[in-house]
N, C-alpha and C. Protein backbone atom coordinates (compact mmCIF):
# COMPACT_ATOMS: atom_id res chain seq x y z
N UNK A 1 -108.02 67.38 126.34
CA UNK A 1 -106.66 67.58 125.89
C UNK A 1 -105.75 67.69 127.10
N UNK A 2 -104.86 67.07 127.04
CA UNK A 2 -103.62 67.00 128.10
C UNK A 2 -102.36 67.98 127.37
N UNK A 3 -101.48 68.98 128.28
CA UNK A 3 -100.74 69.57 128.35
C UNK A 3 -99.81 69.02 129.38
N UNK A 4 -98.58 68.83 129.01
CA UNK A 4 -97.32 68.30 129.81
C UNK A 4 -96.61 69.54 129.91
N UNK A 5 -96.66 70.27 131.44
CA UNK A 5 -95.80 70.81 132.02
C UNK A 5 -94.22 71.07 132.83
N UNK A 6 -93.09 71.41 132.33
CA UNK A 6 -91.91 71.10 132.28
C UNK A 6 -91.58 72.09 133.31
N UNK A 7 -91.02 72.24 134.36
CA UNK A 7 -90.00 73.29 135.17
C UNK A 7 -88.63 73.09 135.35
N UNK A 8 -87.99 74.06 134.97
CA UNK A 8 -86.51 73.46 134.76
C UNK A 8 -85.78 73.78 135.91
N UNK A 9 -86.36 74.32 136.86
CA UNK A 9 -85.78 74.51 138.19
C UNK A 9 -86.43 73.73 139.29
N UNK A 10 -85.54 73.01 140.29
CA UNK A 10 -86.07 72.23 140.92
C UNK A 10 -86.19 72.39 142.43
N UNK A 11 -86.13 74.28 142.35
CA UNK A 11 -86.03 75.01 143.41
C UNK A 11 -88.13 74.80 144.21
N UNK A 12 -87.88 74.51 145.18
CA UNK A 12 -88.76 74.64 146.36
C UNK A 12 -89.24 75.81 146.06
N UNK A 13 -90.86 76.35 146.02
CA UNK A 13 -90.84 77.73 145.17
C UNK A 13 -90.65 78.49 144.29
N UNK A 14 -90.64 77.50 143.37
CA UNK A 14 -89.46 78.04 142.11
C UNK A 14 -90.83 78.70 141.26
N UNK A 15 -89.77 80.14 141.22
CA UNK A 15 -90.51 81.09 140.27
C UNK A 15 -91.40 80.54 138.79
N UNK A 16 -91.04 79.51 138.12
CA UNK A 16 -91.11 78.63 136.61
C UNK A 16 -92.42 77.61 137.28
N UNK A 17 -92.24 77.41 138.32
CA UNK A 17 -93.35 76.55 138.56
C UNK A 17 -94.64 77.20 138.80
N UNK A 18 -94.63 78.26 139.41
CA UNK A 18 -95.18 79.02 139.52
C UNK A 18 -95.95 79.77 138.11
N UNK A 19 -94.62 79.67 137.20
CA UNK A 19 -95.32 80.01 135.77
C UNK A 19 -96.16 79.40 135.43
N UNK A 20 -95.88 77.83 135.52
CA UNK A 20 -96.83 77.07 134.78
C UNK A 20 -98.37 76.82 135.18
N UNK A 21 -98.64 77.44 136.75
CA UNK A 21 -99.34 77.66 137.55
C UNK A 21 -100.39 79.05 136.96
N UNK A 22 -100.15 80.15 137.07
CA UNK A 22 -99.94 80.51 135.81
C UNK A 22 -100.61 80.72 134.86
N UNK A 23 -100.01 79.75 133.69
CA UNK A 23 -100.69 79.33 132.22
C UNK A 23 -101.51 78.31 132.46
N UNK A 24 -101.62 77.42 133.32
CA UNK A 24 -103.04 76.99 133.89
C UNK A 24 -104.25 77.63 134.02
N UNK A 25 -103.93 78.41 134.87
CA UNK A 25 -105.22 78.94 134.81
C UNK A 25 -105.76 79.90 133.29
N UNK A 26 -104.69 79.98 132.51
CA UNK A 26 -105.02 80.57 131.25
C UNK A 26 -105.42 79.49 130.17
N UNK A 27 -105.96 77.86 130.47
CA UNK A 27 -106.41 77.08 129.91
C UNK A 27 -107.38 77.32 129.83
N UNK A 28 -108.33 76.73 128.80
CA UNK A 28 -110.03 76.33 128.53
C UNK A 28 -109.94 75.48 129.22
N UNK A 29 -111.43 75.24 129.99
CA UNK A 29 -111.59 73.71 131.11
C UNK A 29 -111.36 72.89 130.65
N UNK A 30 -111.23 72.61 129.01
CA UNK A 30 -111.34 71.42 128.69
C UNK A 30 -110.05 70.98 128.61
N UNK A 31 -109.02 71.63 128.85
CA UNK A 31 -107.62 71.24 129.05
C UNK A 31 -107.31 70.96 129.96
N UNK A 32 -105.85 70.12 130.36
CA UNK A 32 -105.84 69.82 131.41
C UNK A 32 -104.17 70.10 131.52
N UNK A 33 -103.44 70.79 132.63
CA UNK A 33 -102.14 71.25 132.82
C UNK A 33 -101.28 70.04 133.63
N UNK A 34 -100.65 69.09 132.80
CA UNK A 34 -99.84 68.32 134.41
C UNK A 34 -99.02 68.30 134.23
N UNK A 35 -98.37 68.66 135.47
CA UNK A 35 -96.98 68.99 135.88
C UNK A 35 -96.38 67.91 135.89
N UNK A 36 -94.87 67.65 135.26
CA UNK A 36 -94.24 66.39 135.42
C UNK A 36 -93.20 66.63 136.60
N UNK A 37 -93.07 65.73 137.69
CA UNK A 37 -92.35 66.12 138.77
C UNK A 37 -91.43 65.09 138.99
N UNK A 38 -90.58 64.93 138.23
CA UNK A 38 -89.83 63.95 138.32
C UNK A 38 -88.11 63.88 137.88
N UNK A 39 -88.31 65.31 137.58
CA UNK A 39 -86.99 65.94 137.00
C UNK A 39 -86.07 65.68 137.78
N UNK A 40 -85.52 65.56 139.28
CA UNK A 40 -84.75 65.54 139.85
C UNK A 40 -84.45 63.90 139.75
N UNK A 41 -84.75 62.77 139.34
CA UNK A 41 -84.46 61.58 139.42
C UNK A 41 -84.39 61.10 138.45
N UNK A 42 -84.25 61.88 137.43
CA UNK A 42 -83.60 61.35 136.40
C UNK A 42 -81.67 61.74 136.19
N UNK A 43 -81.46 60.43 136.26
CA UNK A 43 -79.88 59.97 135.76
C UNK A 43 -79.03 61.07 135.16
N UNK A 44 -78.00 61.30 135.19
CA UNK A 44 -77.20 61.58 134.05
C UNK A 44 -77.07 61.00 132.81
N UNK A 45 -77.37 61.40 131.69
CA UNK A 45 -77.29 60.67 130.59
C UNK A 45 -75.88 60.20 129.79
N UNK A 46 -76.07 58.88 129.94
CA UNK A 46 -74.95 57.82 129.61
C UNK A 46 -75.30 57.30 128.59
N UNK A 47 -75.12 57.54 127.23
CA UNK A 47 -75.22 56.68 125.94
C UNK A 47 -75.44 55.40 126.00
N UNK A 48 -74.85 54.59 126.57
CA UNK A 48 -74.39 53.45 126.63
C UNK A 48 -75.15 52.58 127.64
N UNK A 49 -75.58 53.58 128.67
CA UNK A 49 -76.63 52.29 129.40
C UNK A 49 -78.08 52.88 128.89
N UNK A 50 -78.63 51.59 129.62
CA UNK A 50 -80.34 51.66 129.20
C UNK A 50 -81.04 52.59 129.97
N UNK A 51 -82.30 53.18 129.73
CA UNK A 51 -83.66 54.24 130.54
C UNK A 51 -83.65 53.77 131.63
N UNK A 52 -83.45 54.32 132.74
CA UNK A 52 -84.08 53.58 134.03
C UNK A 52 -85.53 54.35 134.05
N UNK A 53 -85.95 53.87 135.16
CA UNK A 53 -87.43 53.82 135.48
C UNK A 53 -88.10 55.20 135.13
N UNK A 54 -87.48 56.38 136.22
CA UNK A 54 -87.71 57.61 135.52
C UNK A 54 -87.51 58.05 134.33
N UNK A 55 -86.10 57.73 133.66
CA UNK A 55 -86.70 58.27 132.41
C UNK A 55 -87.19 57.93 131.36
N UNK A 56 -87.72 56.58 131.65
CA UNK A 56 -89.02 56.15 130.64
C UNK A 56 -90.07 56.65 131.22
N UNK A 57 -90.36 56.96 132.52
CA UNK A 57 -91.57 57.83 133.02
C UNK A 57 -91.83 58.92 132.43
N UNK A 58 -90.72 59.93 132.06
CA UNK A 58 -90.09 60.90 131.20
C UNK A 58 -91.05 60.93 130.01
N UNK A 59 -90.72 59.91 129.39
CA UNK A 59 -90.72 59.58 127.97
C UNK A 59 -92.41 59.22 127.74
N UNK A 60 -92.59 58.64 128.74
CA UNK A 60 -93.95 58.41 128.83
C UNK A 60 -94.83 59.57 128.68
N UNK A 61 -94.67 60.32 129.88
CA UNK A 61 -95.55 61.64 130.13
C UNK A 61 -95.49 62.29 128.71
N UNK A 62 -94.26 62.78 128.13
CA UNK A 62 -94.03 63.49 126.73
C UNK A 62 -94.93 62.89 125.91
N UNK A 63 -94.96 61.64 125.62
CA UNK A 63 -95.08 60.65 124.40
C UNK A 63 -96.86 60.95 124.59
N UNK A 64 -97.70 60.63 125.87
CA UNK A 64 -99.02 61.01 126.23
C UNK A 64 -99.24 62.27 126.35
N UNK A 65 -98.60 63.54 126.00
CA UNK A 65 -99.24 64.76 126.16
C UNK A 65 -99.66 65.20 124.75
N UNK A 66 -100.41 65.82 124.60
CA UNK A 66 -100.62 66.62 123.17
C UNK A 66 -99.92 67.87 122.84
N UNK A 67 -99.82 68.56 123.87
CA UNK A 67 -98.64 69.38 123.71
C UNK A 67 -97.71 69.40 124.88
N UNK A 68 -96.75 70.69 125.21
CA UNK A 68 -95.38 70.42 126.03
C UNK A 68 -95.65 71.86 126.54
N UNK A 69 -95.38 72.00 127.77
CA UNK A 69 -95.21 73.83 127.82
C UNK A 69 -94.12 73.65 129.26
N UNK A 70 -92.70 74.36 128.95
CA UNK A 70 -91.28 74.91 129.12
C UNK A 70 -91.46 75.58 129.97
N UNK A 71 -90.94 75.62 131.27
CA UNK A 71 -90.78 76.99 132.37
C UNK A 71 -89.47 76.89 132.30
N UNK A 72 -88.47 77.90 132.21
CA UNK A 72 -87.21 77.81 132.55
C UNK A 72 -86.09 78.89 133.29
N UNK A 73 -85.69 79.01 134.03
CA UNK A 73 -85.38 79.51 134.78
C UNK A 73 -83.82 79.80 133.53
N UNK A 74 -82.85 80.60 134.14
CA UNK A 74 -81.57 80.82 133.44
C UNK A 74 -80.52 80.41 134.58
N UNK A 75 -79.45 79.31 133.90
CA UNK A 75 -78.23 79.44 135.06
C UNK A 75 -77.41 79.69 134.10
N UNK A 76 -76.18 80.95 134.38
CA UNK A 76 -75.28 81.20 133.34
C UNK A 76 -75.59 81.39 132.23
N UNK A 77 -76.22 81.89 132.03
CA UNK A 77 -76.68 82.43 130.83
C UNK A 77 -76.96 81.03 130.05
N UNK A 78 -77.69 80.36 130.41
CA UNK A 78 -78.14 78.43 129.49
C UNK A 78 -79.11 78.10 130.33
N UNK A 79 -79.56 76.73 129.98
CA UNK A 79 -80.41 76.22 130.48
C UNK A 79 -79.63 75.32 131.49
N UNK A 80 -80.96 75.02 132.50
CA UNK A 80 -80.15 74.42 133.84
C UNK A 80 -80.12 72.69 133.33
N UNK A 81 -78.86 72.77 133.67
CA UNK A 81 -78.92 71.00 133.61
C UNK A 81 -79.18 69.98 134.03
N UNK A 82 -79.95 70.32 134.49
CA UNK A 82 -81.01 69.08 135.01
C UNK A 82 -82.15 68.74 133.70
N UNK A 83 -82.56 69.95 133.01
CA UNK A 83 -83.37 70.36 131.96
C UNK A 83 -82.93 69.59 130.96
N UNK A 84 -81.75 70.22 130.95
CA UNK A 84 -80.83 69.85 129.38
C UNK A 84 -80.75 68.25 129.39
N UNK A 85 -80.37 67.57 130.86
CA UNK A 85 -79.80 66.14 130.62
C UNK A 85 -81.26 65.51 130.44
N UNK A 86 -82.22 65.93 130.65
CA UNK A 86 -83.89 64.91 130.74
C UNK A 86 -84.28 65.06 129.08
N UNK A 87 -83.87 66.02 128.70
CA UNK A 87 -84.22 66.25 127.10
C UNK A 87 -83.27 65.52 126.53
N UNK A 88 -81.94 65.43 126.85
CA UNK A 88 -80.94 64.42 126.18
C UNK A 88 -81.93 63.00 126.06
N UNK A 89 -82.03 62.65 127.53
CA UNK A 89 -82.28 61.29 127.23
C UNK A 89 -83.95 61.16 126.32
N UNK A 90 -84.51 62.31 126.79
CA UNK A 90 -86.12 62.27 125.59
C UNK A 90 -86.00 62.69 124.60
N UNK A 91 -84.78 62.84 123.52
CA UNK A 91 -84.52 62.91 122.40
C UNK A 91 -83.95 61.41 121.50
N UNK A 92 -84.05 60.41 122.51
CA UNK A 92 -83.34 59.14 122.16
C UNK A 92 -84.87 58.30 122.20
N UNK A 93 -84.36 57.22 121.15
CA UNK A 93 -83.58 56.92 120.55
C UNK A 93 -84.27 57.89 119.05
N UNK A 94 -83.03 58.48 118.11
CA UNK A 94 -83.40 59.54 117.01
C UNK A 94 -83.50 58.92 115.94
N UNK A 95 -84.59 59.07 115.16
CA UNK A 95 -85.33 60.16 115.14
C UNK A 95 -86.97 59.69 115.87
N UNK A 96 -86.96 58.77 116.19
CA UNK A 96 -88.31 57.97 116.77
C UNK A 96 -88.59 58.42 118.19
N UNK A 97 -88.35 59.92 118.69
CA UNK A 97 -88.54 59.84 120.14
C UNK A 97 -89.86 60.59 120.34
N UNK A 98 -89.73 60.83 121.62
CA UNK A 98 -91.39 61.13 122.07
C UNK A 98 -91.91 62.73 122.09
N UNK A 99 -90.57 63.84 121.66
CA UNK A 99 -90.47 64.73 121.49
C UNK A 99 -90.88 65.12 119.80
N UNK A 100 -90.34 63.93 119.05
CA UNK A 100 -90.82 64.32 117.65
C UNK A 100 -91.93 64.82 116.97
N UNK A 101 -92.32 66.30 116.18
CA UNK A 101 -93.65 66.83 116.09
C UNK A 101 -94.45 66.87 117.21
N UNK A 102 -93.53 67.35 118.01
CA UNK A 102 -94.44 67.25 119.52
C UNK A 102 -94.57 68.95 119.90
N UNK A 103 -96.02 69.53 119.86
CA UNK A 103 -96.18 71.08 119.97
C UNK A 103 -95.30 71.52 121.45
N UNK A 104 -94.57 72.65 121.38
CA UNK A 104 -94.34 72.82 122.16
C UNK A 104 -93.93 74.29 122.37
N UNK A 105 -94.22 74.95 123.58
CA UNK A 105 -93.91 76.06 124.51
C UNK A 105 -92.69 76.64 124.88
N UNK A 106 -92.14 77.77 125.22
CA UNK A 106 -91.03 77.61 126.09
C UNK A 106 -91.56 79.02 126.71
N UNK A 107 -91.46 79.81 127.79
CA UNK A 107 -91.64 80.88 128.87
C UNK A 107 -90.16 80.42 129.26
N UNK A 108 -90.39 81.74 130.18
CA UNK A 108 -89.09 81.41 131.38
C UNK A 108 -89.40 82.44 132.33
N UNK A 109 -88.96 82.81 133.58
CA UNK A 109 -88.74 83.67 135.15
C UNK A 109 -87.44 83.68 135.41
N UNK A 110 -86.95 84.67 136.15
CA UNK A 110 -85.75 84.75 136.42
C UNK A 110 -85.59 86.10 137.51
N UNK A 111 -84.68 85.79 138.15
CA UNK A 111 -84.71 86.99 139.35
C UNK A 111 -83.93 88.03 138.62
N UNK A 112 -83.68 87.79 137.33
CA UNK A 112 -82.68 88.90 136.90
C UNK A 112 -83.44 89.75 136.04
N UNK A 113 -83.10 90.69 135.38
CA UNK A 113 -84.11 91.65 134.56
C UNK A 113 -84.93 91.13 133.61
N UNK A 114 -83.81 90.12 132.90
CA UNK A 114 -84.26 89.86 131.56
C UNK A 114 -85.07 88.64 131.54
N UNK A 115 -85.25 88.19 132.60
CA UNK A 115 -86.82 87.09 132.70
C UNK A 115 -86.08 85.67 131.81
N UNK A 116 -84.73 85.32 131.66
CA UNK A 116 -84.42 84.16 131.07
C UNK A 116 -84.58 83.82 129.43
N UNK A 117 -84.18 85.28 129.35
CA UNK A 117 -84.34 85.24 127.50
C UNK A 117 -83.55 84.07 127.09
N UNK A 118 -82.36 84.31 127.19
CA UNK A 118 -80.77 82.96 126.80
C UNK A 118 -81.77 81.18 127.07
N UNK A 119 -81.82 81.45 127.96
CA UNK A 119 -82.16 80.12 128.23
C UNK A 119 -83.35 79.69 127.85
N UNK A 120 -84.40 80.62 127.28
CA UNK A 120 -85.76 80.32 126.40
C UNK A 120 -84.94 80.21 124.80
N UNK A 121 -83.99 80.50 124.31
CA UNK A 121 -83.52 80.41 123.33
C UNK A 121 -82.88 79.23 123.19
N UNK A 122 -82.21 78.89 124.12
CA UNK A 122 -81.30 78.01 124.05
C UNK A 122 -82.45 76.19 124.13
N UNK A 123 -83.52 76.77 125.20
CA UNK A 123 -84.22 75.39 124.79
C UNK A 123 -85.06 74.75 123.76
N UNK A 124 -85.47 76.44 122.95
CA UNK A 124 -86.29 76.26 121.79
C UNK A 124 -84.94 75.19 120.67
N UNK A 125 -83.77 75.90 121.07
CA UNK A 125 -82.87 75.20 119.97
C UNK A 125 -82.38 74.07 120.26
N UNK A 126 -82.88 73.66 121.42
CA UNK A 126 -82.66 72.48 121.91
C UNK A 126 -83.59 71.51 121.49
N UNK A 127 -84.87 72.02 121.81
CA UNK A 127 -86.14 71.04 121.34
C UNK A 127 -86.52 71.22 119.94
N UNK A 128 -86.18 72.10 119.14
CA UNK A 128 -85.88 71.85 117.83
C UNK A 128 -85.01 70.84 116.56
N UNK A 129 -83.75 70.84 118.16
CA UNK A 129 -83.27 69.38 117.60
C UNK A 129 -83.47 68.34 117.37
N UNK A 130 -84.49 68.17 118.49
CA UNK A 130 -84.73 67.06 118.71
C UNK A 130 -85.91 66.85 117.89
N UNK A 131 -86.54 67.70 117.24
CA UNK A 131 -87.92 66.80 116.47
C UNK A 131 -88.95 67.78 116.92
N UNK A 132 -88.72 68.56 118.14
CA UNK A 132 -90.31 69.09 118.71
C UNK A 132 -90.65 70.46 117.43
N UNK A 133 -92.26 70.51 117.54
CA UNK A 133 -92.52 71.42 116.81
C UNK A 133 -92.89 72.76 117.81
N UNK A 134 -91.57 73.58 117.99
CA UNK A 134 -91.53 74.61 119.02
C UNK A 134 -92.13 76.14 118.07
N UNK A 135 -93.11 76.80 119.02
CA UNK A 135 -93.85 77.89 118.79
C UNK A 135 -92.54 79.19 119.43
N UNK A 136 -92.86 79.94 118.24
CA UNK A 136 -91.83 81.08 118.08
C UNK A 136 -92.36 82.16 119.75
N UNK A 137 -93.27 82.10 119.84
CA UNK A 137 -93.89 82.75 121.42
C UNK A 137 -92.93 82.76 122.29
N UNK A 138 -92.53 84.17 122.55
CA UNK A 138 -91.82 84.15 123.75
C UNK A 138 -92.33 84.96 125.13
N UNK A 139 -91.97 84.54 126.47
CA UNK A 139 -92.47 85.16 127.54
C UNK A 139 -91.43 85.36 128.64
N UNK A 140 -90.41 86.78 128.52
CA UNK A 140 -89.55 86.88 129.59
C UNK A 140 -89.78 87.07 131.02
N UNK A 141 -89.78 86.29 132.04
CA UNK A 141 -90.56 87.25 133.05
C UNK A 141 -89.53 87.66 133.98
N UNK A 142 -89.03 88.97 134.04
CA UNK A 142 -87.77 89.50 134.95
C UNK A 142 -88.28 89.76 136.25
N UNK A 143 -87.24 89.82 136.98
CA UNK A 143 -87.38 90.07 138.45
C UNK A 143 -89.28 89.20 138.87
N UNK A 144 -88.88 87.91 139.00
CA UNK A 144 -89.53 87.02 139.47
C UNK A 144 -90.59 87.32 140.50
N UNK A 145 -89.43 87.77 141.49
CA UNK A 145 -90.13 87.41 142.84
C UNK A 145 -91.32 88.31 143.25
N UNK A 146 -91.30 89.53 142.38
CA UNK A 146 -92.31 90.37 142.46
C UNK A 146 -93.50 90.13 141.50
N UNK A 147 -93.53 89.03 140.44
CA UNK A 147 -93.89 89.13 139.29
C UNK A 147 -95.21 88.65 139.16
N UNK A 148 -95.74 88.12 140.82
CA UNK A 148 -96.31 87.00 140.89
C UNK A 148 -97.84 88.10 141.35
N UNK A 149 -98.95 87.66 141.81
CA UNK A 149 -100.13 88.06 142.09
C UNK A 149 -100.23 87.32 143.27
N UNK A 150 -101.24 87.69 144.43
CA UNK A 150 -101.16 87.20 145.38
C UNK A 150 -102.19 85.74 144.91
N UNK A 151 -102.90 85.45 143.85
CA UNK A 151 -104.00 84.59 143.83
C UNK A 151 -103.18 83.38 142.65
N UNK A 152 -102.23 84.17 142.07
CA UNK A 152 -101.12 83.01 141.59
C UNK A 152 -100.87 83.60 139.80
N UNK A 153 -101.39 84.35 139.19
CA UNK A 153 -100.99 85.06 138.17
C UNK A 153 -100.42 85.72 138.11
N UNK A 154 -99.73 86.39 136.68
CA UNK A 154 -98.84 87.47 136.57
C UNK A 154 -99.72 88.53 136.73
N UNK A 155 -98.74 89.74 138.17
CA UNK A 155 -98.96 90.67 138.35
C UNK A 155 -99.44 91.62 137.28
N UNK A 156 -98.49 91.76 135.84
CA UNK A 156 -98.67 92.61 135.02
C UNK A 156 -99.56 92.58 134.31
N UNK A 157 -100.87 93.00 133.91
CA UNK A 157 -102.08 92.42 132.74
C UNK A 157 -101.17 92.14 131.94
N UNK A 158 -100.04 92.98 131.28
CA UNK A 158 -99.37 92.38 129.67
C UNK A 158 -99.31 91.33 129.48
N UNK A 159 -98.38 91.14 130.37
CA UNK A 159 -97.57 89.66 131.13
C UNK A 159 -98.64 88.79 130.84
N UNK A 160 -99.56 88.99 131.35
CA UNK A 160 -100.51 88.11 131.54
C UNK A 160 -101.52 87.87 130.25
N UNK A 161 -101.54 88.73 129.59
CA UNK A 161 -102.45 89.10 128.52
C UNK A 161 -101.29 88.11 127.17
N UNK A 162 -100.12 88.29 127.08
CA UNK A 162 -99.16 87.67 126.20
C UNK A 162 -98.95 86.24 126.56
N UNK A 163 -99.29 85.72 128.27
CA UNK A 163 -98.90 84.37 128.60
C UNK A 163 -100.24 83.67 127.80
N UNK A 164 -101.44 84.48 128.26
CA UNK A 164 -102.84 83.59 127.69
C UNK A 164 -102.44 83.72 126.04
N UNK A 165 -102.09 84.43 125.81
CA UNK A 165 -101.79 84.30 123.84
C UNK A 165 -101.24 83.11 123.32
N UNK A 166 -100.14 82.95 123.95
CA UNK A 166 -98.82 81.97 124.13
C UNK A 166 -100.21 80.77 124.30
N UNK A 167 -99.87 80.31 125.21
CA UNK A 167 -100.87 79.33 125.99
C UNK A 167 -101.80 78.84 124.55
N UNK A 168 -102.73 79.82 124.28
CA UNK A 168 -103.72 79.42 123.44
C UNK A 168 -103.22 78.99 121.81
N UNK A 169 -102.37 79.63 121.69
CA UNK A 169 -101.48 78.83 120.54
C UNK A 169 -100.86 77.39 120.75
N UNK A 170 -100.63 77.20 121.40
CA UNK A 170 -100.68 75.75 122.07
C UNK A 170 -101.15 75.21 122.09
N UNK A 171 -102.50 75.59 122.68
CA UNK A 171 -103.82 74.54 122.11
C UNK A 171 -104.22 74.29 121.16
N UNK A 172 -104.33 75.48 120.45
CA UNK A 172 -104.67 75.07 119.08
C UNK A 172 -103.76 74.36 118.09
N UNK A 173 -102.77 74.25 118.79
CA UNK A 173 -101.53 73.70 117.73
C UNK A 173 -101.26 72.14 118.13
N UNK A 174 -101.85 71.97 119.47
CA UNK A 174 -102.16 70.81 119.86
C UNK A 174 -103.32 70.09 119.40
N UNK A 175 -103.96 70.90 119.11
CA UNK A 175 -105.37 70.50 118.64
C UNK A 175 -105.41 69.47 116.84
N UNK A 176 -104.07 70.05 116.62
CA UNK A 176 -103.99 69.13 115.14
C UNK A 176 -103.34 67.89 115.76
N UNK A 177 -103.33 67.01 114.50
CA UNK A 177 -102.57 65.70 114.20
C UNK A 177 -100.95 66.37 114.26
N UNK A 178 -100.33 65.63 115.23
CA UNK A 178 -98.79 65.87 115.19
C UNK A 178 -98.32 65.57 113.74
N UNK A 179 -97.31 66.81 113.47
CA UNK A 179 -96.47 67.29 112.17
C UNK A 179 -97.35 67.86 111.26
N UNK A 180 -98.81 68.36 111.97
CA UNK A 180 -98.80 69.38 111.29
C UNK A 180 -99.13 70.98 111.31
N UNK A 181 -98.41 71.76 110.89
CA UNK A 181 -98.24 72.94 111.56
C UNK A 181 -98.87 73.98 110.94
N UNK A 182 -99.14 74.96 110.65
CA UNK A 182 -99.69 76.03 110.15
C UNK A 182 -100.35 76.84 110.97
């Protein structure tokens, strides 16, 4: 089983990448975590012209994962737009896109207390629009920079004990035929 990993920050070190780092290691072997790294080269989304290369790469990775799992950082209380514009264009063309009944995750990190609640909300309602079948699981992780373990997990057992929960609902929700949920 393949898992498509999303970071919505495209920060060098970025706390979210680190998440997904993470919920990796909170996989069964038989899963596999890949990171899509390509967020920064995808376009601004223009209605009107065609996918360039990346973001049919985009579309690709989504369309081949079995499930999706969300790191997201908070800017302004939303999601960062770099995030927002790659989901624009992987919500096209509607309702046939590669997000549709597609299981999916959202976590978030944030250097601020509240670990990126807004912006885990804001993408569930984002990828809800679009077709994905998003898991109610949430994972705030505040004040980031401490949050981490020196071997690459969350410091906190909770933290950590709620990310593997998260995580494993995923799999198993990946584990069905897309659209169907229970």
């Amino acid at each position: 089983m393949l898992l498509l990993g999303v970071s919505g920050s495209l920060r060098r070190g970025s706390h979210n990448r680190r998440l997904l780092e993470a919920a990796a290691g909170a996989l069964p072997s038989s899963v596999r975590l890949q990171v899509f790294d390509g967020l920064a080269e995808i376009p601004p989304y223009v209605d009107d012209e065609g996918a360039t290369a990346p973001v049919q790469r985009l579309r690709s990775a989504i369309a081949g994962a079995d499930g999706l799992l969300f790191a997201t950082p908070e800017y302004n209380g939303s999601v960062p737009g770099q995030l927002k514009n790659a989901l624009d264009w992987a919500s096209r063309p509607y309702p046939d896109n590669a997000l549709r009944g597609r299981p999916a995750l959202v976590v978030g990190a944030s250097t601020g207390l509240f670990g990126a609640v807004w912006a885990q909300a804001e993408l569930r309602k984002v990828l809800r629009t679009a077709g994905a079948d998003v898991l109610d699981d949430e994972l705030p992780v505040g004040s980031a920079e401490t949050a981490f373990a020196e071997g690459g997990g969350l410091a906190d057992p909770e933290q950590a004990a709620v990310l593997a929960r998260a995580v494993d609902r995923l799999v198993r929700q990946a584990s069905r035929p897309l659209g169907l949920t229970g």
